[in-house]
C-alpha atoms as a PDB file:
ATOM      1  CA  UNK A   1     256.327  26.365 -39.595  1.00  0.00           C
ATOM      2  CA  UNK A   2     256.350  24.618 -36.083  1.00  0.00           C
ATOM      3  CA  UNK A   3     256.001  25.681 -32.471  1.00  0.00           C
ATOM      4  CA  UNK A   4     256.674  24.215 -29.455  1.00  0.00           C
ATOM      5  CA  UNK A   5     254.800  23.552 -26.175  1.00  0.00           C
ATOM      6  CA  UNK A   6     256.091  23.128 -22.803  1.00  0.00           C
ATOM      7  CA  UNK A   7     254.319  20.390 -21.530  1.00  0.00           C
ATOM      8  CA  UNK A   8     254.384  19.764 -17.660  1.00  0.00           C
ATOM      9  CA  UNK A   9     253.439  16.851 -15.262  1.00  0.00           C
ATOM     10  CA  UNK A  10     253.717  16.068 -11.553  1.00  0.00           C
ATOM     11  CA  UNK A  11     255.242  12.646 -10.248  1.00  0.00           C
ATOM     12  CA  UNK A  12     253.222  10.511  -7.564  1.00  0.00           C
ATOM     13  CA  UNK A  13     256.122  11.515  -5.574  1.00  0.00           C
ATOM     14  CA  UNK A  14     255.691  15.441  -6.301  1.00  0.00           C
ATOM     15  CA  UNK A  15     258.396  16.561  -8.350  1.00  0.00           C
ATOM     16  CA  UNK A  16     257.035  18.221 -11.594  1.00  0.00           C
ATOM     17  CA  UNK A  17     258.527  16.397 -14.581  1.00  0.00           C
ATOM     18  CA  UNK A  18     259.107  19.588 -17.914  1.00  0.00           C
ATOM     19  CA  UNK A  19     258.832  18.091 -21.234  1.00  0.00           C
ATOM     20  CA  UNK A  20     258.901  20.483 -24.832  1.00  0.00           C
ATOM     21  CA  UNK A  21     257.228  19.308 -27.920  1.00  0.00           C
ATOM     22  CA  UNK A  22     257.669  19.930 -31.648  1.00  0.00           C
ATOM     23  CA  UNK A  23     254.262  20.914 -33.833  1.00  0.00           C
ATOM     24  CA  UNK A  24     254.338  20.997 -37.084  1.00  0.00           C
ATOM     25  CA  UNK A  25     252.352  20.520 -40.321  1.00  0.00           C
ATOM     26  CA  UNK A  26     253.565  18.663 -43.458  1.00  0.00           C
ATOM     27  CA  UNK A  27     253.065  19.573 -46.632  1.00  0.00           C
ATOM     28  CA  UNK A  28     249.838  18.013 -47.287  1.00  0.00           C
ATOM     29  CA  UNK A  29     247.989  19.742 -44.266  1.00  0.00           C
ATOM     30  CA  UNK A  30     248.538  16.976 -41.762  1.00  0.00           C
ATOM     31  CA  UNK A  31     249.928  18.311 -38.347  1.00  0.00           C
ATOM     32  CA  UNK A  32     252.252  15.798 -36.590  1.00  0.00           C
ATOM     33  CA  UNK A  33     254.817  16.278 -33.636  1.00  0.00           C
ATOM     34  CA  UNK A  34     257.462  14.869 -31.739  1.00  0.00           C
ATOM     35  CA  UNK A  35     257.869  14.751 -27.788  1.00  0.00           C
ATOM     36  CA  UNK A  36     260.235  13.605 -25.059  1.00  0.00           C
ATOM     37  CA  UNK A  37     262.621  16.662 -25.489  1.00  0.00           C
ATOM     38  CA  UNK A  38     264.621  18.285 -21.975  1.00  0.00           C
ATOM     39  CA  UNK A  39     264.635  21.584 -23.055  1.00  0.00           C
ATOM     40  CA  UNK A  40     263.380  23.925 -26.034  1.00  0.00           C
ATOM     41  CA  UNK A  41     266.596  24.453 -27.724  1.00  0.00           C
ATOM     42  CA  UNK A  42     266.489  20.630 -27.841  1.00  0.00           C
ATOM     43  CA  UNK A  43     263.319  20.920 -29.854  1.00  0.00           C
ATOM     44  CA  UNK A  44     264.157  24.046 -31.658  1.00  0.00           C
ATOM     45  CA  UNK A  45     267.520  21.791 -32.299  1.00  0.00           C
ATOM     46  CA  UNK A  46     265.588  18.680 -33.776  1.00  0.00           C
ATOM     47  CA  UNK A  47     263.015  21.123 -35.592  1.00  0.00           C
ATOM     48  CA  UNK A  48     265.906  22.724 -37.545  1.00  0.00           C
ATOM     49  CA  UNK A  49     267.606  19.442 -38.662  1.00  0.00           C
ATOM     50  CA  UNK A  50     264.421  17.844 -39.482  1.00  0.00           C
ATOM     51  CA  UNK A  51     263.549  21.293 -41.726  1.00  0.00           C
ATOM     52  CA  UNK A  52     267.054  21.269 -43.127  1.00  0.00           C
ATOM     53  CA  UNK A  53     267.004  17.216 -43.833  1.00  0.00           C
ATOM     54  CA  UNK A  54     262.872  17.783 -45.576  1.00  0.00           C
ATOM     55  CA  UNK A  55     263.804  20.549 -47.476  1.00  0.00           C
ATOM     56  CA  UNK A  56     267.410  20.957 -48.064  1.00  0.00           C
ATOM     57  CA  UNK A  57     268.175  24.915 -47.736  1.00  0.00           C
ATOM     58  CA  UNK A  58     264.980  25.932 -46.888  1.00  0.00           C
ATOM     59  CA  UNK A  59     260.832  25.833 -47.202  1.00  0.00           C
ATOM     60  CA  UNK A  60     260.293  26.571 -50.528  1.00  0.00           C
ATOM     61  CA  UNK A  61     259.383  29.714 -51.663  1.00  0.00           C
ATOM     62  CA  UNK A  62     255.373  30.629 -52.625  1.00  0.00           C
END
């Protein structure tokens, strides 16, 4: 299961720069993540191929 974070910063010139990230655990407990994306359908995007590429047709099943 991941969720995402907007992430926000401000330029030395004042624009504010919006980022999203991807959080996630792997299987062994470990949380990890992955940055740098324009909007959160790009992350939602990445986080579904990355879920379908790990596990093939899903999370498996408890």
């Amino acid at each position: 299961m991941a969720y995402f974070e907007k992430r926000t910063s401000t330029t030395k010139d004042g624009r504010v720069d919006t980022t999203w990230r991807v959080r996630f655990k792997y299987s062994d407990g470990e949380g990890g993540s992955e940055s740098g994306f324009p909007t959160k359908a790009a992350a939602e995007r990445w986080n579904e191929e990355d879920e379908a590429a790990t596990f093939g047709d899903g999370p498996p099943q408890a």
